[in-house]
Protein backbone atom coordinates (compact mmCIF):
# COMPACT_ATOMS: atom_id res chain seq x y z
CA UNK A 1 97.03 -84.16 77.81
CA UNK A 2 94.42 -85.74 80.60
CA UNK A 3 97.54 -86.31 82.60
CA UNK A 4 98.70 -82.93 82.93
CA UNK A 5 95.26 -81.32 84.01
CA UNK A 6 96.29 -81.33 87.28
CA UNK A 7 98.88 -79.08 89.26
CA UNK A 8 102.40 -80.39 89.99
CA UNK A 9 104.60 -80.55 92.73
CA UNK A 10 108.02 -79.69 93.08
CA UNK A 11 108.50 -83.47 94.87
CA UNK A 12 105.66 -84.53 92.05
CA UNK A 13 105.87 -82.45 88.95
CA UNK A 14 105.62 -85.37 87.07
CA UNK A 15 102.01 -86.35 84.61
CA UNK A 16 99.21 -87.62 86.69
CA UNK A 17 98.16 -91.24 85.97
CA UNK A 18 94.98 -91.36 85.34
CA UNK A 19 93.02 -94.41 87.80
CA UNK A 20 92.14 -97.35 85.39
CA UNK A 21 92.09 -101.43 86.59
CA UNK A 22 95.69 -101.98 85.10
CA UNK A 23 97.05 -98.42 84.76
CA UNK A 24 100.23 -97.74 86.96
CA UNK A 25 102.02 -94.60 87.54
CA UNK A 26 105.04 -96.48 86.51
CA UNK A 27 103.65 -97.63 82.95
CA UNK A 28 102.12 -93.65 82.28
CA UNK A 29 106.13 -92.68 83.34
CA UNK A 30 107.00 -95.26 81.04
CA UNK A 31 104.78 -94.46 78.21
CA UNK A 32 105.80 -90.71 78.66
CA UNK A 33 109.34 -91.55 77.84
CA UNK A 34 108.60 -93.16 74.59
CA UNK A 35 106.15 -90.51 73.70
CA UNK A 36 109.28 -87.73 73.92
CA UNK A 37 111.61 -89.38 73.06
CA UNK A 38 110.03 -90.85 70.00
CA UNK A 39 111.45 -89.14 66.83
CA UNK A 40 108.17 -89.24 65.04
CA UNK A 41 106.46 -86.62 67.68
CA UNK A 42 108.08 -83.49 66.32
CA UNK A 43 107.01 -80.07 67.99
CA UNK A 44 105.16 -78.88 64.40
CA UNK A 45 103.08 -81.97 64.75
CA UNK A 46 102.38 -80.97 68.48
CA UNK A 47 101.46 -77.19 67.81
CA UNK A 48 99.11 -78.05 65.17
CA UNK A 49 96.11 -78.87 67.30
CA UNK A 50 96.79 -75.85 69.19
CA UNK A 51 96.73 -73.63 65.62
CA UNK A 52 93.91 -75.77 64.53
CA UNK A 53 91.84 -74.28 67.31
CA UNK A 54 93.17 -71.02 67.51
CA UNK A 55 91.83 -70.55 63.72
CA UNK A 56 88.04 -71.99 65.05
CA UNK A 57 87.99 -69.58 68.19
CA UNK A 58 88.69 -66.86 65.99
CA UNK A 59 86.43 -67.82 63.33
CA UNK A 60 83.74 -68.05 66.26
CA UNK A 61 84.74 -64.23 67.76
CA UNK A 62 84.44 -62.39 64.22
CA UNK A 63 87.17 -59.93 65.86
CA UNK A 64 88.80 -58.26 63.50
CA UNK A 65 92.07 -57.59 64.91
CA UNK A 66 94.09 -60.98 66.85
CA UNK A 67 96.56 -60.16 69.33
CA UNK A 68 99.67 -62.35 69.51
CA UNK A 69 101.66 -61.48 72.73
CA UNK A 70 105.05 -62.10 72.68
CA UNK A 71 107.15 -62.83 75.63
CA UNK A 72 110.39 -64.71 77.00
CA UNK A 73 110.28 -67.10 80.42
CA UNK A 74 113.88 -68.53 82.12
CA UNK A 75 113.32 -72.35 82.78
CA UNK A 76 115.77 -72.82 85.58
CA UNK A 77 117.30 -75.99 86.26
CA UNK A 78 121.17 -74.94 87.82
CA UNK A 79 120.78 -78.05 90.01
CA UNK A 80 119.56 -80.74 87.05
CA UNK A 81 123.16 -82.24 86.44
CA UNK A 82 121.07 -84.59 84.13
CA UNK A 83 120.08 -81.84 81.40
CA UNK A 84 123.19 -81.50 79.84
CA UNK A 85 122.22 -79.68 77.54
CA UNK A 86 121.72 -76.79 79.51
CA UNK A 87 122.83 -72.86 78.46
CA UNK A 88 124.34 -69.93 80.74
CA UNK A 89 120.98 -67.72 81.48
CA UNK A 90 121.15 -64.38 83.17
CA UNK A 91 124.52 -65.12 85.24
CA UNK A 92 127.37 -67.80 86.04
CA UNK A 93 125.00 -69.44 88.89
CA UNK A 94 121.49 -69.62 86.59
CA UNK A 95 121.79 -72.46 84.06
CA UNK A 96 118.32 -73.46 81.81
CA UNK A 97 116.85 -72.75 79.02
CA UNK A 98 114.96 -70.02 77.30
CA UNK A 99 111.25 -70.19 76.34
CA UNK A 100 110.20 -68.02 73.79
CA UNK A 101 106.28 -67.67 73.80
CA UNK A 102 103.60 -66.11 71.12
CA UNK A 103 100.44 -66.07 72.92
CA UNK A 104 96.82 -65.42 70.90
CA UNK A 105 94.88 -63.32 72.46
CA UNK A 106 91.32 -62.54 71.94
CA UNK A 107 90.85 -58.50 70.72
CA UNK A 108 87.41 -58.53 72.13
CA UNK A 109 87.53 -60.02 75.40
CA UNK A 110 91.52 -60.39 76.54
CA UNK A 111 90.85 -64.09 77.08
CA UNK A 112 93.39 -65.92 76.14
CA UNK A 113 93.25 -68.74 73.13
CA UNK A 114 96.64 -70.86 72.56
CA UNK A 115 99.76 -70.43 71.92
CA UNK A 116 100.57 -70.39 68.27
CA UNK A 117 104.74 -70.42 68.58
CA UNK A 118 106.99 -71.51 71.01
CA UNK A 119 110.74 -72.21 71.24
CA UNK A 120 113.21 -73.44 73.88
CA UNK A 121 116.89 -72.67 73.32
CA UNK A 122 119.73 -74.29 74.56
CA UNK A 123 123.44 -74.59 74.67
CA UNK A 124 123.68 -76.04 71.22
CA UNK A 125 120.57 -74.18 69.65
CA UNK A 126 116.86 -73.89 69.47
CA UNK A 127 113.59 -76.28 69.35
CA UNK A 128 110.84 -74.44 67.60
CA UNK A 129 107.42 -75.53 66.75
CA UNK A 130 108.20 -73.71 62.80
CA UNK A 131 110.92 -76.68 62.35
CA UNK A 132 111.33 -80.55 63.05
CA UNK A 133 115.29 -79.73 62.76
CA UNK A 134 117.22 -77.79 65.62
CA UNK A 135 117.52 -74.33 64.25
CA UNK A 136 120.49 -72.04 65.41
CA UNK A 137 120.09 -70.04 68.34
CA UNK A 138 118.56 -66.56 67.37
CA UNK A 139 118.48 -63.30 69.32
CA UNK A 140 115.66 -62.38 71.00
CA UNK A 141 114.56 -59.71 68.73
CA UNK A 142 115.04 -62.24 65.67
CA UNK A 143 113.37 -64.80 67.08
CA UNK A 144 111.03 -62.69 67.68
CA UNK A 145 110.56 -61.34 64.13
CA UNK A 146 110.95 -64.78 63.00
CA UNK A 147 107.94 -65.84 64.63
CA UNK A 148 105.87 -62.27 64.12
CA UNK A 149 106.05 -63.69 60.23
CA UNK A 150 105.21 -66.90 61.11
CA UNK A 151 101.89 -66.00 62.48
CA UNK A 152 101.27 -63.56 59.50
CA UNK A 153 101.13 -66.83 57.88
CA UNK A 154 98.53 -68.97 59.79
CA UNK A 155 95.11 -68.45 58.57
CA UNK A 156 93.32 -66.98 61.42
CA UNK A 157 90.83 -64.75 59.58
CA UNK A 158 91.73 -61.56 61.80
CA UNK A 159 94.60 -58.71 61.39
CA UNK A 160 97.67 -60.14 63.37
CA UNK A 161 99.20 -57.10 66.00
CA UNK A 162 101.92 -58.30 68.08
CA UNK A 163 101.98 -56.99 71.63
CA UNK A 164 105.16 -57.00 73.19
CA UNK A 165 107.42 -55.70 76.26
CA UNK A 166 110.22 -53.19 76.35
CA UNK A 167 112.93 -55.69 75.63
CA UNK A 168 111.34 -55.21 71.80
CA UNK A 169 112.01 -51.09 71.89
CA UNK A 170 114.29 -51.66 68.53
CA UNK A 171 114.56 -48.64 66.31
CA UNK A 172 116.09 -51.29 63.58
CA UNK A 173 113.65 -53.92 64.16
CA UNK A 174 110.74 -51.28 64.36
CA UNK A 175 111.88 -49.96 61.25
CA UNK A 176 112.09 -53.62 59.59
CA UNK A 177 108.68 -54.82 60.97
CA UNK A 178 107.01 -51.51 59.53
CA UNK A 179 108.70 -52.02 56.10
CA UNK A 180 107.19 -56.32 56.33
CA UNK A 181 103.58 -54.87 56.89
CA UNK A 182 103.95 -55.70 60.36
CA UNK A 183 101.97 -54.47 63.01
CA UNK A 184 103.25 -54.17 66.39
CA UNK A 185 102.53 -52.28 69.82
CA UNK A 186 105.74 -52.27 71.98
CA UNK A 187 106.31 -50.67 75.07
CA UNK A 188 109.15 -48.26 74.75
CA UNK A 189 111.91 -47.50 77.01
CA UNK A 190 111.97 -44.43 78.85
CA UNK A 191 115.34 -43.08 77.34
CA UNK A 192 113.91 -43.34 73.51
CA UNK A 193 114.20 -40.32 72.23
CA UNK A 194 111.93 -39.02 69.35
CA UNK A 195 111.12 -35.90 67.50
CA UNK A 196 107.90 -34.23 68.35
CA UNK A 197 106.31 -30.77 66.95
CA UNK A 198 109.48 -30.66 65.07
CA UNK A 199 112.16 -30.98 68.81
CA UNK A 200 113.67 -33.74 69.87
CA UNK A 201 112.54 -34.91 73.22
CA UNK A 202 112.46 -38.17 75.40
CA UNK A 203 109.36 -39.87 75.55
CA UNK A 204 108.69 -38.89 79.33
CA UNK A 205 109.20 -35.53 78.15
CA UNK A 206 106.39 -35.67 75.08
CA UNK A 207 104.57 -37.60 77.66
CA UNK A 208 104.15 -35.08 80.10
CA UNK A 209 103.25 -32.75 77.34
CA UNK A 210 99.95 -34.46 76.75
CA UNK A 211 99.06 -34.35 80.73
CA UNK A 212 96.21 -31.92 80.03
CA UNK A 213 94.96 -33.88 77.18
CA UNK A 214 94.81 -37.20 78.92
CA UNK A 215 91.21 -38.67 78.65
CA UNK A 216 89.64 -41.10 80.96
CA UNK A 217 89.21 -44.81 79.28
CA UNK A 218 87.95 -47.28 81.62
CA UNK A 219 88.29 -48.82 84.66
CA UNK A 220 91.00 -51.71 85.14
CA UNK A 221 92.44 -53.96 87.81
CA UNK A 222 95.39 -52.99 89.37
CA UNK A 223 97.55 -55.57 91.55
CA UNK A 224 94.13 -56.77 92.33
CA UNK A 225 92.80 -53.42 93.54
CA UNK A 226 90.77 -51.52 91.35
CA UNK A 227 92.16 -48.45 89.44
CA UNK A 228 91.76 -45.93 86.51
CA UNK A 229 92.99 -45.68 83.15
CA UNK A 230 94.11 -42.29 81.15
CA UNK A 231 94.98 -42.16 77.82
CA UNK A 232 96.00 -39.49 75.44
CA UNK A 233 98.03 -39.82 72.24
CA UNK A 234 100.13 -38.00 69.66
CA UNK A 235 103.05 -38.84 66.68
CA UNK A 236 106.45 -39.21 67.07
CA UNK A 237 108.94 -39.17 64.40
CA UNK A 238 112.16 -42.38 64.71
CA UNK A 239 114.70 -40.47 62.61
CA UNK A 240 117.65 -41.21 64.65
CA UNK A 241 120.76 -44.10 63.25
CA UNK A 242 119.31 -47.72 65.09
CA UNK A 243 121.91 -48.76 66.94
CA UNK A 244 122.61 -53.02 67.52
CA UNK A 245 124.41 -55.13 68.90
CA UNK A 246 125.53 -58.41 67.17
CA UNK A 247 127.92 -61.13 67.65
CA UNK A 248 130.18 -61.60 64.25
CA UNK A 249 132.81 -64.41 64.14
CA UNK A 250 132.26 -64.82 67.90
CA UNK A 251 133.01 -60.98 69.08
CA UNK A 252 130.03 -58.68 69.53
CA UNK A 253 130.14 -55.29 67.76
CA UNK A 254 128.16 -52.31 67.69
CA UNK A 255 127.23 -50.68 64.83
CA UNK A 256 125.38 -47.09 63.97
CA UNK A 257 122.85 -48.12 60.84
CA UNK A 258 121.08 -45.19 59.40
CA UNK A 259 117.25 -45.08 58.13
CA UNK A 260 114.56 -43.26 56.92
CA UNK A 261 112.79 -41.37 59.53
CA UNK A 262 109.48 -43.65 60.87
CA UNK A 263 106.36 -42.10 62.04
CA UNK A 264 104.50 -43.77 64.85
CA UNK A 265 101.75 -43.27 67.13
CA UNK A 266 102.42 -42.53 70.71
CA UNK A 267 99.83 -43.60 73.23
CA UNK A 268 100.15 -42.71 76.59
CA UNK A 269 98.19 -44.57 78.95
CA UNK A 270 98.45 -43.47 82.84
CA UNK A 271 96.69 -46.28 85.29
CA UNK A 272 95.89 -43.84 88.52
CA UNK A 273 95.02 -44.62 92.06
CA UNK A 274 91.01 -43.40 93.39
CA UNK A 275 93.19 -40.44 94.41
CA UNK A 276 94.66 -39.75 91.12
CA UNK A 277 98.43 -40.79 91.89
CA UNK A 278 99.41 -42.53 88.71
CA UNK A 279 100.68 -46.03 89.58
CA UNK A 280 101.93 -46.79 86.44
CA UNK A 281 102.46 -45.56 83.33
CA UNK A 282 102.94 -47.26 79.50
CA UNK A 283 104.70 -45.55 76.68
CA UNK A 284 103.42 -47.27 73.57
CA UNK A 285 104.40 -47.10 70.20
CA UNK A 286 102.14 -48.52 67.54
CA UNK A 287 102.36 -48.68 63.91
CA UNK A 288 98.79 -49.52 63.55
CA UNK A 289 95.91 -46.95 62.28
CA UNK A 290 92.43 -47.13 62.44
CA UNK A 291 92.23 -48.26 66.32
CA UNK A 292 91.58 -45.67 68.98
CA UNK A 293 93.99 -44.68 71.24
CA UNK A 294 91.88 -46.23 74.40
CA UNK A 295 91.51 -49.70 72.56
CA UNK A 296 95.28 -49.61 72.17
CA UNK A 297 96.31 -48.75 75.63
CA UNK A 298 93.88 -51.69 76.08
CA UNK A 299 95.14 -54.14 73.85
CA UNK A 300 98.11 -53.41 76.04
CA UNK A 301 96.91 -54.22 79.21
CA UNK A 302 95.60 -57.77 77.90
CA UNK A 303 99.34 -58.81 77.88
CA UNK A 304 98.91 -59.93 81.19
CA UNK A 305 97.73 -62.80 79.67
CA UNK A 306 101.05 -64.53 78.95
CA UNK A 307 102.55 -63.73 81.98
CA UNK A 308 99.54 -65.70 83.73
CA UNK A 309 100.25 -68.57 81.47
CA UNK A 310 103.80 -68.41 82.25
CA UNK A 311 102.61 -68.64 86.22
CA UNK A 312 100.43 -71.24 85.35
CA UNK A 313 103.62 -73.19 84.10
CA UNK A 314 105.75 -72.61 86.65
CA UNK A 315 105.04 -72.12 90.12
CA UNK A 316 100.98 -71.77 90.77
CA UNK A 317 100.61 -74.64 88.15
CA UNK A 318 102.81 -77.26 86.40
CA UNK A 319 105.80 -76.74 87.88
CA UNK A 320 108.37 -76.81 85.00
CA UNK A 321 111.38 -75.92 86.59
CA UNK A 322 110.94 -79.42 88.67
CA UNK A 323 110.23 -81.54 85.68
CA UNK A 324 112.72 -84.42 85.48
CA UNK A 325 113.02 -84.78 81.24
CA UNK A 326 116.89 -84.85 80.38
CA UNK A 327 117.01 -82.56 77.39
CA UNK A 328 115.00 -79.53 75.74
CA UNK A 329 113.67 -81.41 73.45
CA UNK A 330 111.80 -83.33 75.93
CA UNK A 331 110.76 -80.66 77.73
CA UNK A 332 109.65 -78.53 74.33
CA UNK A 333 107.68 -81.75 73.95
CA UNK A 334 105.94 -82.01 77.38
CA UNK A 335 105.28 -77.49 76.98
CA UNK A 336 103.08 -78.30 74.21
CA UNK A 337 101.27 -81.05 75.74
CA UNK A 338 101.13 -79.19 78.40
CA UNK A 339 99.87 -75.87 76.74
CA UNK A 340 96.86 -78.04 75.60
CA UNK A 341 95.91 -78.75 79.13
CA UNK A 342 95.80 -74.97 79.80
CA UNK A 343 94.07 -74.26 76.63
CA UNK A 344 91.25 -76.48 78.54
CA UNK A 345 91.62 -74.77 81.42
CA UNK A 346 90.94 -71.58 79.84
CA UNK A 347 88.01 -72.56 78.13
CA UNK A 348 86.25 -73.72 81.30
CA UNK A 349 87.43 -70.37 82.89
CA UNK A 350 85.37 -68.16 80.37
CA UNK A 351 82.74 -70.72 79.21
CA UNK A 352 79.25 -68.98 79.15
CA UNK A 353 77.31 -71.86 78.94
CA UNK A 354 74.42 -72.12 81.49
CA UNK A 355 75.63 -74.78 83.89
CA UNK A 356 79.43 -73.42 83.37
CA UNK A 357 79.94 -71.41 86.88
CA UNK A 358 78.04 -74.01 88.31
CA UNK A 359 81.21 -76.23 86.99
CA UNK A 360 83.69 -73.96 88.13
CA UNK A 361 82.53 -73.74 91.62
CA UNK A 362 82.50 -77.67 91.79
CA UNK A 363 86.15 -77.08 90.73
CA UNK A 364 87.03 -74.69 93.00
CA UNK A 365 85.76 -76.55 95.91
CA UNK A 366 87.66 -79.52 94.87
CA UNK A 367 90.84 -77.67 94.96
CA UNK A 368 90.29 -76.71 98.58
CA UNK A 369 91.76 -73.08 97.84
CA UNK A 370 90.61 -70.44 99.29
CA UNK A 371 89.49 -67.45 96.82
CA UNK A 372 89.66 -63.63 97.81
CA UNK A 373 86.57 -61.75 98.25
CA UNK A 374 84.57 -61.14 95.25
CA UNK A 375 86.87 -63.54 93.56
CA UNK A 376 84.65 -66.64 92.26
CA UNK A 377 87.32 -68.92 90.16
CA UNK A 378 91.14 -68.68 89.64
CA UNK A 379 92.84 -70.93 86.59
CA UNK A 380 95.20 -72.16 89.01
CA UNK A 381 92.66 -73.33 91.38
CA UNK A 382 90.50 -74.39 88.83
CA UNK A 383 93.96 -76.44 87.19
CA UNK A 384 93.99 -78.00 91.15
CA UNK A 385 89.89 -78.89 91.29
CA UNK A 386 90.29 -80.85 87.71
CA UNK A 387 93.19 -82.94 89.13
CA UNK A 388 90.80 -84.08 91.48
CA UNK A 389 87.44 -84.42 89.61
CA UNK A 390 89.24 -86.25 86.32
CA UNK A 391 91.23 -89.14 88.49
CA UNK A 392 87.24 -89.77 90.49
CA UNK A 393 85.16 -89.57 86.82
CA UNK A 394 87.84 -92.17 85.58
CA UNK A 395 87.52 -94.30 89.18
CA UNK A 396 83.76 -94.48 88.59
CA UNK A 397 84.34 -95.57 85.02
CA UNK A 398 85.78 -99.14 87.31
CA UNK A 399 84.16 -98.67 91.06
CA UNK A 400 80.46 -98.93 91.76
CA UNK A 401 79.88 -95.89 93.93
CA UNK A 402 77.97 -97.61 96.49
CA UNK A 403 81.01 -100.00 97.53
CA UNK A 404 83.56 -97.04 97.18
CA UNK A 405 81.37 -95.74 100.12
CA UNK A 406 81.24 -99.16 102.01
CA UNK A 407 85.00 -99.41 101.57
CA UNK A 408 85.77 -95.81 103.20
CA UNK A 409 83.51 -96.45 105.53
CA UNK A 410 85.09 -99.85 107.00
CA UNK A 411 88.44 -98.57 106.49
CA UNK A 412 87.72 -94.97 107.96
CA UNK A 413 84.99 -95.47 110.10
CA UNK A 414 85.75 -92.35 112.18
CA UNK A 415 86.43 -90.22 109.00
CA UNK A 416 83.76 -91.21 106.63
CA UNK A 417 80.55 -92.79 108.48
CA UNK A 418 78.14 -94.66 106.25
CA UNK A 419 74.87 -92.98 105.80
CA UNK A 420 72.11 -95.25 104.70
């Protein structure tokens, strides 16, 4: 996990070998290979230090809600003849795999904690961290329930709600999760269509019904520019057939399944410019009670989280689409290792302790990025700064500091001048 505190490079996107006396980058390469490639390393033994301290940072919050954000990354390798294993992604040209991601978030503060599941499917079917067998490849909106109960089942001492994207907008699957006690918020699409005060309407429609009731909530960042959040909220009723669309003996049919009418809250949240022009807007349906409308529309905007962590993967970070591993099992493997490194990362970014920004500064200037204004720390620049500062701490461990110095100075006399 040392080894991968430390951005990659698409020429070098490889683990970071760490400076000891007989350490090589050769033998870490080496001693990487085994690791995934050893049979005994299966990805439930890998996740469970990252549940393990999921269940302590909620223990230490006391939130009473836990938000597991769901969300699905392509992992494009079309040029990695090697990976054989590879499946068709969103056309003929884009060949990968899928990563399947639940993310915990903390209710109270956004930050995020670990990821509790992950999965990477491929041609021949899936690597999940709830299995040490290959499981066959699911949906997206099974998987997704798949793992939604998985969670339910990991003692974390908080309500689970799962936040998740429009791809979830499922009138059968929102039906089914209601009927398993579970709770979701999911963006909806902007063609569902609901009954409301006994009509049926689109959302937009019932949406731009509540315009005179929408309340300000707070203030929120917006593409990095500051903006204003709006919220307002009524029910809905589902009480249309759900309508899906599964493969059966290899040919995909459609089929009309009638259910009992679901209730659901609508929350509208409208983020507006200083001006008032609405820059975006969420339509969110929520089988959960209890929870204001604001905190929900809030909840909401927290999902960012995942999407950062997918960044901090791929290109601003770890660089996963360059990683060399021939199979996705390997690479499920290295994910996990990996999400452990940004599990540290994350930690450092919102520690409070007194000599913490002090730390992340140090960091920052080590990764010789340079921050926007009024911007003090980024993870990916912090994720740069450690893969400098770890590699020196462990080449003190060996080197006196004093003839490190004498050294640079004789062999870069015009760079580094010795100051007695």
């Amino acid at each position: 996990m040392s080894e991968h505190l430390h951005s990659g490079e698409k020429v070098a996107a490889g683990q970071r070998a760490l400076p000891t006396e007989s350490a090589q980058a050769f033998a870490a390469t080496q001693a990487a290979w085994r690791f995934y490639a050893n049979d005994a390393v299966t990805l439930p033994i890998l996740a469970e230090p990252l549940k393990a301290y999921a269940e302590e940072a909620l223990r230490e919050s006391k939130a009473k809600y836990a938000l597991a954000v769901h969300d699905w990354s392509h992992l494009k390798y079309s040029t990695h003849e090697s990976k054989t294993d590879r499946k068709l992604l969103s056309n003929k040209r884009e060949l990968g795999y899928l990563l399947q991601t639940a993310l915990l978030v903390d209710s109270i503060t956004g930050t995020p904690i670990a990821p509790l599941v992950q999965s990477v499917t491929f041609a021949d079917g899936q690597h999940t961290t709830l299995s040490e067998s290959v499981e066959p490849e699911e949906s997206v909106l099974d998987g997704l329930t798949t793992a939604m109960k998985a969670i339910e089942q990991i003692q974390l001492d908080a309500l689970a709600v799962h936040i998740v994207d429009r791809e979830a907008d499922s009138v059968w699957h929102f039906r089914h999760w209601d009927q398993e006690g579970l709770r979701f918020v999911v963006r909806a699409d902007d063609q569902r269509i609901v009954r409301h005060d006994g009509v049926e309407r689109k959302l937009p429609e019932v949406a731009s019904l509540l315009g005179p009731e929408m309340k300000f909530s707070r203030i929120v960042e917006y593409k990095g520019r500051k903006a204003w959040q709006y919220v307002a909220e009524t029910t809905v009723l589902l009480e249309r057939p759900a309508v899906t669309h599964r493969v059966i003996d290899g040919v995909r049919e459609r089929q009309r399944i009638p259910g009992q009418p679901l209730a659901l809250r609508l929350v509208v949240s409208e983020v507006r410019d200083e001006s008032g022009q609405v820059l975006s807007l969420w339509l969110l349906l929520t089988n959960v009670t209890g929870v204001p409308a604001s905190e929900i529309a809030l909840w909401y905007y927290w999902r960012w989280s995942i999407e950062s962590y997918f960044k901090l993967l791929k290109s601003a970070g770890h660089q996963v689409e360059q990683w060399q591993q021939e199979s996705a099992a390997a690479i499920a493997k290295r994910l996990l290792v990996t999400a452990m490194a940004c599990v540290v990362v994350w930690q450092t970014a919102r520690s409070t302790k007194p000599e913490a920004a002090e730390f992340r500064q140090v960091l920052v200037k080590l990764s010789g990025r340079q921050m926007k204004h009024k911007c003090q720390f980024t993870e990916p620049a912090m994720l740069a700064g450690l893969n400098i500062l770890l590699p020196m701490l462990n080449l003190l461990e060996h080197y006196d500091l004093q003839h490190i110095k004498e050294l640079a100075s004789s062999c870069l006399p015009g760079v580094f001048p010795l100051r007695r």
